[in-house]
C-alpha atoms as a PDB file:
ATOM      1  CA  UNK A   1      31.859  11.105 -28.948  1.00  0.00           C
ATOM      2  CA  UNK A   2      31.174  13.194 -31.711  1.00  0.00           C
ATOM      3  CA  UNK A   3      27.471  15.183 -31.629  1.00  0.00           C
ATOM      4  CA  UNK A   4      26.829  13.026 -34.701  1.00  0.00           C
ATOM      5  CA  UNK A   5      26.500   9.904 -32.598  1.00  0.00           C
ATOM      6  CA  UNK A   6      23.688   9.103 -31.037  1.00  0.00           C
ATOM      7  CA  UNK A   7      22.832   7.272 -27.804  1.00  0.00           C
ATOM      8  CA  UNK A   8      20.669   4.446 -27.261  1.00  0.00           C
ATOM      9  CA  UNK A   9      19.213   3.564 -23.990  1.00  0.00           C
ATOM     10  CA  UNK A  10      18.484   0.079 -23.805  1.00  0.00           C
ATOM     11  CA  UNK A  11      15.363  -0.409 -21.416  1.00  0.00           C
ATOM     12  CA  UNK A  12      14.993  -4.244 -19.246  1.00  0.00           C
ATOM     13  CA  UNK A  13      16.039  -5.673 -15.921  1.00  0.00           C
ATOM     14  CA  UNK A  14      18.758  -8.141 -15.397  1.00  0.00           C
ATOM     15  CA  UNK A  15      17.899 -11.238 -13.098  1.00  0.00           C
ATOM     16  CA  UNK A  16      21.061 -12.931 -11.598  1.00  0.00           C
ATOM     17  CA  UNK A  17      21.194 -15.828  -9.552  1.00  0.00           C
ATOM     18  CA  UNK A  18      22.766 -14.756  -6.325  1.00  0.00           C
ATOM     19  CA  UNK A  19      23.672 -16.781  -3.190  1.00  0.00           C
ATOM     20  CA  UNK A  20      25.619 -14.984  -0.097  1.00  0.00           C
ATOM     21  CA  UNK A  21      26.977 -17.083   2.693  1.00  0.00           C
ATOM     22  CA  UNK A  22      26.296 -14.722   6.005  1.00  0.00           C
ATOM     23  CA  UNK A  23      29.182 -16.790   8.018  1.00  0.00           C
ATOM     24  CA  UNK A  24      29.186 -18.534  11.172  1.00  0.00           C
ATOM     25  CA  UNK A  25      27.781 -15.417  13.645  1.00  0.00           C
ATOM     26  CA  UNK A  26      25.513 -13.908  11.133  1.00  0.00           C
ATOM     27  CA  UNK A  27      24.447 -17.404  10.450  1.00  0.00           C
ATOM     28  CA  UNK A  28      23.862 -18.553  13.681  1.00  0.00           C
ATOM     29  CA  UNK A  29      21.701 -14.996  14.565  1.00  0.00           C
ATOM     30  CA  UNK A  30      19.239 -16.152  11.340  1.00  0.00           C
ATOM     31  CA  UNK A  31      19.043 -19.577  12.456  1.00  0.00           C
ATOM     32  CA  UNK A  32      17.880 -18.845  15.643  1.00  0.00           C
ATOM     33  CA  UNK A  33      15.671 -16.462  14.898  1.00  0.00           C
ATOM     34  CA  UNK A  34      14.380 -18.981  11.957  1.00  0.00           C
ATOM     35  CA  UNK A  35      13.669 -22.228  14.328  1.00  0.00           C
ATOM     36  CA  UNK A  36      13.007 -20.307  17.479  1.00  0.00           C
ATOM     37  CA  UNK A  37      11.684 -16.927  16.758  1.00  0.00           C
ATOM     38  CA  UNK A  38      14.559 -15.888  19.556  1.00  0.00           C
ATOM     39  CA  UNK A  39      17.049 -12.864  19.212  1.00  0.00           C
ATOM     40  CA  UNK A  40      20.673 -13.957  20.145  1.00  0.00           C
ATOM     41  CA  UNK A  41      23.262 -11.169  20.198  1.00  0.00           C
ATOM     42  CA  UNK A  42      26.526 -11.466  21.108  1.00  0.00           C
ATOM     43  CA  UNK A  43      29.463 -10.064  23.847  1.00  0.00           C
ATOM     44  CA  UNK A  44      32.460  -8.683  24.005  1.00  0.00           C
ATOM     45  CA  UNK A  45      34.807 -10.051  26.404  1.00  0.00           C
ATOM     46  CA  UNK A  46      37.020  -7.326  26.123  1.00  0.00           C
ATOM     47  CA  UNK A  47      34.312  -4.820  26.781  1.00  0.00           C
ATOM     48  CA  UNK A  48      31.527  -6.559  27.843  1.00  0.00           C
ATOM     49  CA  UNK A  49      29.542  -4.534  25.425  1.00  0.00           C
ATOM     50  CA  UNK A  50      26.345  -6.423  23.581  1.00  0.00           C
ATOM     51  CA  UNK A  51      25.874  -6.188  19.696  1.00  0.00           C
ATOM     52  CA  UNK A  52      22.472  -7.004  18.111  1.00  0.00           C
ATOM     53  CA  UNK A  53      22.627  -7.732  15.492  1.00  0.00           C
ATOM     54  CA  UNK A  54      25.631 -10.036  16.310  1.00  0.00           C
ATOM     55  CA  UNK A  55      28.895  -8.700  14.306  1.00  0.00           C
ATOM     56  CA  UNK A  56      32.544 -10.831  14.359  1.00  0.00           C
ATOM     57  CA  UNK A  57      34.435  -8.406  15.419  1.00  0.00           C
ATOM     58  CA  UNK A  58      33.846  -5.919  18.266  1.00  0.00           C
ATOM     59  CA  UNK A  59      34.792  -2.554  17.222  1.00  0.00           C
ATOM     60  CA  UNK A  60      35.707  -1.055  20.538  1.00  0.00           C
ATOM     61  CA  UNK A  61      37.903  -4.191  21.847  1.00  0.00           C
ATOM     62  CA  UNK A  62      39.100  -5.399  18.288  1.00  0.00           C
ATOM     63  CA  UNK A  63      38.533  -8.900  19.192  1.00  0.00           C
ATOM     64  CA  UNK A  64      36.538 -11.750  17.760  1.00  0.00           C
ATOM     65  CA  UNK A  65      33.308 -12.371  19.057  1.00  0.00           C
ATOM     66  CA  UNK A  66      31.756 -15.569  19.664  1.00  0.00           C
ATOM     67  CA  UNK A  67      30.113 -15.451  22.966  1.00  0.00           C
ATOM     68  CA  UNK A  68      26.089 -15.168  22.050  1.00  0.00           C
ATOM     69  CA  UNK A  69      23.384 -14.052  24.850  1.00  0.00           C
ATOM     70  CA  UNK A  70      19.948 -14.479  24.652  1.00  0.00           C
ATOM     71  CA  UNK A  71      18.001 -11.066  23.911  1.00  0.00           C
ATOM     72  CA  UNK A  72      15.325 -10.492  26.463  1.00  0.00           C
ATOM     73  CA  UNK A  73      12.853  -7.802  28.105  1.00  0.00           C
ATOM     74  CA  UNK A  74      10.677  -5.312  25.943  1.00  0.00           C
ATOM     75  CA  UNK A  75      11.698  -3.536  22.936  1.00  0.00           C
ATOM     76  CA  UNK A  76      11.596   0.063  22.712  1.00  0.00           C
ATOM     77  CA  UNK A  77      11.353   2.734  19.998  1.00  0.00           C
ATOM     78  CA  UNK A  78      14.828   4.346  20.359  1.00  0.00           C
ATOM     79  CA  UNK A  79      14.197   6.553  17.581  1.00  0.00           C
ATOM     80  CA  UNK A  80      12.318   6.320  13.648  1.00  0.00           C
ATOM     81  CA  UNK A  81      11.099   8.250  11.174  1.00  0.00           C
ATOM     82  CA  UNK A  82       7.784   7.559   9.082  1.00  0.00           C
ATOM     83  CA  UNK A  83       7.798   6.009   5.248  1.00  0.00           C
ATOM     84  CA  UNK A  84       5.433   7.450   2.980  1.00  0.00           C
ATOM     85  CA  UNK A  85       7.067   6.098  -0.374  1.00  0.00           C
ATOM     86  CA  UNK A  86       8.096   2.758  -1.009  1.00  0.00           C
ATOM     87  CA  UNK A  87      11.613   2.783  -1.525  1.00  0.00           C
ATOM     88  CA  UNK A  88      13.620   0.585  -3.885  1.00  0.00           C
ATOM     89  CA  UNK A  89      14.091  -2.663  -1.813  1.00  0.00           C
ATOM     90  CA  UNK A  90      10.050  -2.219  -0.013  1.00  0.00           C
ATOM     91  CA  UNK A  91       9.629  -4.512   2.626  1.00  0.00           C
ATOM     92  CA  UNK A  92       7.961  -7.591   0.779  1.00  0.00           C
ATOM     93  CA  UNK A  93       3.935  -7.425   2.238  1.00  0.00           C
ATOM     94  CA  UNK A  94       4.485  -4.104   3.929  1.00  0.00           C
ATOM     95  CA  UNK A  95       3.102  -0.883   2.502  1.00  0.00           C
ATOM     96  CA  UNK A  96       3.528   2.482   3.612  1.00  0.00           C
ATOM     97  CA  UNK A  97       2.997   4.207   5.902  1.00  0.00           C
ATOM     98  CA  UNK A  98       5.335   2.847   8.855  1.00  0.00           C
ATOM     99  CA  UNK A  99       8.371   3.345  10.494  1.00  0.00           C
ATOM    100  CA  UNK A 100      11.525   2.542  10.067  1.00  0.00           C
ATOM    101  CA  UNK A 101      12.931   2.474  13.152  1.00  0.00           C
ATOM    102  CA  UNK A 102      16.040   1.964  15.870  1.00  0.00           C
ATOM    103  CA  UNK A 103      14.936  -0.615  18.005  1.00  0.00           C
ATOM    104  CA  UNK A 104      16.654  -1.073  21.698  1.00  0.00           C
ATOM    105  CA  UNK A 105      16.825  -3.761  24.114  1.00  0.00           C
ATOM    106  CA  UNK A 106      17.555  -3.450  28.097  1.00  0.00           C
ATOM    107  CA  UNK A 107      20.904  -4.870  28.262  1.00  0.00           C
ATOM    108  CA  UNK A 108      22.031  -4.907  24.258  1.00  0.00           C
ATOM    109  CA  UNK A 109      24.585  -1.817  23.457  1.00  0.00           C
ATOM    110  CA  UNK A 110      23.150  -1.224  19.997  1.00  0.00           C
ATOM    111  CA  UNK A 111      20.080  -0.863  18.056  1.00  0.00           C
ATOM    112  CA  UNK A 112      18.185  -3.297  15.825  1.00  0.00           C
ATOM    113  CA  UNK A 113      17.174  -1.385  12.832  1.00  0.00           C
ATOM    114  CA  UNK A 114      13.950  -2.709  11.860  1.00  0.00           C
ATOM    115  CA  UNK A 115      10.065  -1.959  10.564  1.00  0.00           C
ATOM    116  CA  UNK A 116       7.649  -0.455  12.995  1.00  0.00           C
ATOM    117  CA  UNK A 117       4.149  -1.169  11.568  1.00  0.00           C
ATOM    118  CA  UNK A 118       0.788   0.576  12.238  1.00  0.00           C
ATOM    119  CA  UNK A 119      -1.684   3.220  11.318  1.00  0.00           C
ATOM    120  CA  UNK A 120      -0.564   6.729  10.825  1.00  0.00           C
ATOM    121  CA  UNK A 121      -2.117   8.411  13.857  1.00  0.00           C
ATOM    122  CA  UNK A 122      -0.186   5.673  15.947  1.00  0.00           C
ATOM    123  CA  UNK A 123       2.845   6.306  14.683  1.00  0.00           C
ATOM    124  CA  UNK A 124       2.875  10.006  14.562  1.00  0.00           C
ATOM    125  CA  UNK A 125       2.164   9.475  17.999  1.00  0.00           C
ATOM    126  CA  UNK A 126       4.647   7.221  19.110  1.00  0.00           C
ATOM    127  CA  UNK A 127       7.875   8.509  21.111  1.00  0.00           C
ATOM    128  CA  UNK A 128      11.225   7.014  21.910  1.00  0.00           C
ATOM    129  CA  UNK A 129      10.954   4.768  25.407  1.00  0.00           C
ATOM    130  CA  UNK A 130       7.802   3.557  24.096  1.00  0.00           C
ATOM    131  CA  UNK A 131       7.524  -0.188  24.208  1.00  0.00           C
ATOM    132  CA  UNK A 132       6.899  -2.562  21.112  1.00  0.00           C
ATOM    133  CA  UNK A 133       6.074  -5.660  20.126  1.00  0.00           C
ATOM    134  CA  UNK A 134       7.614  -8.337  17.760  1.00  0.00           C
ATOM    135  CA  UNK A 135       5.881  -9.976  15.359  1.00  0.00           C
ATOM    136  CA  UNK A 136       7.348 -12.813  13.470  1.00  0.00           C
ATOM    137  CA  UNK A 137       6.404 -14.489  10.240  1.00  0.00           C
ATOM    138  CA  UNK A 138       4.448 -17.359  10.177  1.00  0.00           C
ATOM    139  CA  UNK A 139       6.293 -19.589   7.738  1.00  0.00           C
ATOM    140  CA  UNK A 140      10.059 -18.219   8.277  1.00  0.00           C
ATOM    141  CA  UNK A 141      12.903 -18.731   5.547  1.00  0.00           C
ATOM    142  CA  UNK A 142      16.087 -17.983   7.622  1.00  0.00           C
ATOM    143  CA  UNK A 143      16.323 -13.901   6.808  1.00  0.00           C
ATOM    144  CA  UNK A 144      16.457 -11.108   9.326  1.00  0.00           C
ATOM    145  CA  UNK A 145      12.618 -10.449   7.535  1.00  0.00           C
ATOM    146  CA  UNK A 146      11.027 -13.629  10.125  1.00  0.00           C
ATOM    147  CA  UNK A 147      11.100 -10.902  12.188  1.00  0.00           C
ATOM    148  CA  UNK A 148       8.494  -9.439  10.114  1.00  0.00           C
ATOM    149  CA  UNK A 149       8.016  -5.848  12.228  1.00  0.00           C
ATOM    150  CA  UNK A 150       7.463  -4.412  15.383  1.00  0.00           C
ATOM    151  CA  UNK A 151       3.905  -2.930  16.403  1.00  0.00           C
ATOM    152  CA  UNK A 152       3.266  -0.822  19.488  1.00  0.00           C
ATOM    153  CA  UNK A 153       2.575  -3.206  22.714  1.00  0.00           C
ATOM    154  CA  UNK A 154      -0.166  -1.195  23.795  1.00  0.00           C
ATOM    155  CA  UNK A 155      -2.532  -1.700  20.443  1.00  0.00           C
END
């Protein structure tokens, strides 16, 4: 490009229509958690390790997965750190500040990464071990967001 030329910047955003098929264990994770408000993860047979959320293929046995458990018992803050900014993709209805968070169940071999909402002073205060609660959306649409955000159990 010679200095002579000049650059235009043209300003706008670009809707496209977008559709993404999740596949049959993804799938099955949001439609459970749509119609029940229940967290299904899955096994591996090789391993017996648990994966929420549910993944195809287990990366320690390298073996297809298919064998889904119900998730039960408390959630706890594993670990988070607090969001002061929205970000690019802000949780629709959710304004800072809150946490964004690894989330672990007794029993499940990986973390849900997920929303933990309150005010600041409760989650300044809030420490890994500490227990949470789930709170899921009232008129669900089959996305990982039905499970709107955790909140400390003890509010």
């Amino acid at each position: 490009m010679s200095t002579e030329e000049q650059v235009r910047v043209l300003e706008g955003d670009i809707t496209v229509d977008y559709k993404w098929n999740p596949g049959t264990t993804v799938g099955r994770f949001l439609t459970r958690l749509r119609d029940d408000q229940e967290l299904v993860a899955v096994r591996c047979t090789k391993t017996s390790k648990v994966f929420l959320p549910p993944q195809s293929w287990s990366p320690y046995g390298m073996i297809k997965m298919d064998r889904f458990v119900p998730v039960t018992g408390t959630p706890q803050l594993k670990a988070g750190t607090i969001v002061y900014q929205l970000p690019w993709n802000a949780p629709e209805g959710i304004e800072p500040p809150y946490m964004l968070a690894a989330i672990s169940y007794p029993g499940v071999d990986s973390e849900l990464i997920h929303l933990v909402v309150a005010d600041e002073e409760t989650l300044k205060q809030l420490k890994p071990g500490d227990k949470l609660k789930a709170r899921f959306r009232e008129e669900p649409t089959g996305s990982i967001r039905d499970l709107d955000y955790y909140e400390p159990a003890e509010l």
